[in-house]
Protein backbone atom coordinates (compact mmCIF):
# COMPACT_ATOMS: atom_id res chain seq x y z
CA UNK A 1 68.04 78.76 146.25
CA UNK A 2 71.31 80.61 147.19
CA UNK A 3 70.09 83.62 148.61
CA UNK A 4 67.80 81.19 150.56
CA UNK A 5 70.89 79.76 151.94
CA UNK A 6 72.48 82.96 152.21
CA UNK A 7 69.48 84.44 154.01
CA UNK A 8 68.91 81.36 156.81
CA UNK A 9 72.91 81.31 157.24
CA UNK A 10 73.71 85.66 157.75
CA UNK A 11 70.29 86.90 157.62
CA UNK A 12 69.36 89.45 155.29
CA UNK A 13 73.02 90.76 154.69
CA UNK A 14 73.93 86.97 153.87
CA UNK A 15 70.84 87.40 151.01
CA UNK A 16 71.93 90.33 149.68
CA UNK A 17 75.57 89.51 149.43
CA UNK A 18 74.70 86.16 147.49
CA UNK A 19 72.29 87.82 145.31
CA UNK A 20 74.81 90.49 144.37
CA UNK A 21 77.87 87.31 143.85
CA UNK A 22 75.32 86.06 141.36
CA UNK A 23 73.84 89.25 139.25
CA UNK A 24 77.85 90.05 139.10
CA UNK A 25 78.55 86.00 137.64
CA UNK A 26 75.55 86.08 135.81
CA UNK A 27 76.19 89.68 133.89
CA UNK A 28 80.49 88.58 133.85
CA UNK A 29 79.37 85.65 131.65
CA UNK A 30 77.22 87.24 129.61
CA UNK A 31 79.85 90.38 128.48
CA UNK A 32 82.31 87.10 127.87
CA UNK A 33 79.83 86.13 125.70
CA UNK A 34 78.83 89.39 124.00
CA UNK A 35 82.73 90.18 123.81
CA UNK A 36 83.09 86.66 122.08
CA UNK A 37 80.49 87.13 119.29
CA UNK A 38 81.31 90.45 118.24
CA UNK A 39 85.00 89.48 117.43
CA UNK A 40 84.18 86.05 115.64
CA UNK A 41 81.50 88.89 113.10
CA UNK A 42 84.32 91.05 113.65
CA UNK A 43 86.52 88.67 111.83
CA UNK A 44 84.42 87.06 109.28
CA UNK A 45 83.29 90.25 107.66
CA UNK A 46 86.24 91.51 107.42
CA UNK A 47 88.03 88.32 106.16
CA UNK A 48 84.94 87.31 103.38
CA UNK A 49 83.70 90.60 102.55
CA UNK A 50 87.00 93.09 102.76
CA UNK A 51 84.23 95.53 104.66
CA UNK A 52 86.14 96.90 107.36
CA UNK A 53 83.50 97.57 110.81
CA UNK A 54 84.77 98.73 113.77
CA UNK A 55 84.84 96.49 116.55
CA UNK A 56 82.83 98.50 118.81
CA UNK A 57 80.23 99.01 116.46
CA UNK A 58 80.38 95.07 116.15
CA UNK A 59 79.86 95.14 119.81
CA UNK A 60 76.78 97.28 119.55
CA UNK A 61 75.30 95.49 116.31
CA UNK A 62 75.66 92.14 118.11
CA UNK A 63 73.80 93.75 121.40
CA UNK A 64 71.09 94.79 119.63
CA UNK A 65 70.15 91.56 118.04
CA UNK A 66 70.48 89.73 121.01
CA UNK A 67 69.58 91.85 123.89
CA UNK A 68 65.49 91.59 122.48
CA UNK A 69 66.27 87.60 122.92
CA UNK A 70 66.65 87.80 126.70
CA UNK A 71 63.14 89.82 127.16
CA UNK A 72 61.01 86.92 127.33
CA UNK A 73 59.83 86.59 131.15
CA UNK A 74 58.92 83.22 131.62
CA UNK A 75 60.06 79.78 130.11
CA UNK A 76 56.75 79.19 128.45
CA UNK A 77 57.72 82.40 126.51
CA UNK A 78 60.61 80.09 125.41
CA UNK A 79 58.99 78.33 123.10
CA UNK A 80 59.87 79.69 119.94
CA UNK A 81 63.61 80.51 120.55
CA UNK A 82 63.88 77.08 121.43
CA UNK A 83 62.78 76.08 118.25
CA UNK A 84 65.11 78.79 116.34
CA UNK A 85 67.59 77.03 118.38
CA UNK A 86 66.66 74.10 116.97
CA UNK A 87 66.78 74.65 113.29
CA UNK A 88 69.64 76.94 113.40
CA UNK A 89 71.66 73.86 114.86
CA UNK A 90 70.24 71.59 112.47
CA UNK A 91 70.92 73.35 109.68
CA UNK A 92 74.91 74.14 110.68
CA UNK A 93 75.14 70.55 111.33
CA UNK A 94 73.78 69.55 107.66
CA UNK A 95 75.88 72.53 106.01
CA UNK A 96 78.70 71.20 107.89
CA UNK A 97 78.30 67.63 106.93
CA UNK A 98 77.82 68.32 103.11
CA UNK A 99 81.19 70.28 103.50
CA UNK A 100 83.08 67.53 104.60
CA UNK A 101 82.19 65.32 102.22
CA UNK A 102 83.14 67.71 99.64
CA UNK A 103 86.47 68.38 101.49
CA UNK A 104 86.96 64.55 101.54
CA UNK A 105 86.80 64.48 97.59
CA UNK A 106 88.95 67.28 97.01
CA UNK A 107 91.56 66.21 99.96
CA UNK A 108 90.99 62.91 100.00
């Protein structure tokens, strides 16, 4: 609806500069995001496993699992990452909970 407003307010410029605000946001967010995931593997790797990856490699590792995730064209194509969602959340949520109860015993 913005470049809607954009467009009845300054015409087609108006359009186009909204649009362009947005894409910028929109693709801004996402590198925070991308930036933010690679570090936290980054770090865990490295911390569990002694492997030492570069973080630029992280960057690109981290890319190309979830770049394929953003294909999908429509929300009905949804469906199924919804429900990965779903039972990924689920499933940190019971790991986490039988973690603090066995924290609670040993810290009581």
């Amino acid at each position: 609806p913005y470049p809607a407003i954009g467009m009845l307010t300054f015409g087609k410029t108006g359009r186009v500069v909204v649009s362009v605000a947005i894409d910028f946001t929109m693709l801004g967010g996402a590198v925070v995001f991308l930036i933010l995931a690679a570090q936290n593997m980054h770090s865990v790797v490295q911390e569990n496993s002694g492997h030492e990856i570069a973080f630029c490699y992280w960057l690109i590792i981290v890319l190309a699992i979830l770049w394929p995730l953003t294909l999908p064209g429509t929300p009905k194509d949804f469906k199924y990452i919804g429900i990965g969602a779903m039972t990924a959340t689920s499933t940190a949520i019971i790991i986490l909970l039988i973690l603090m109860g066995l924290d609670s015993k040993t810290h009581g």
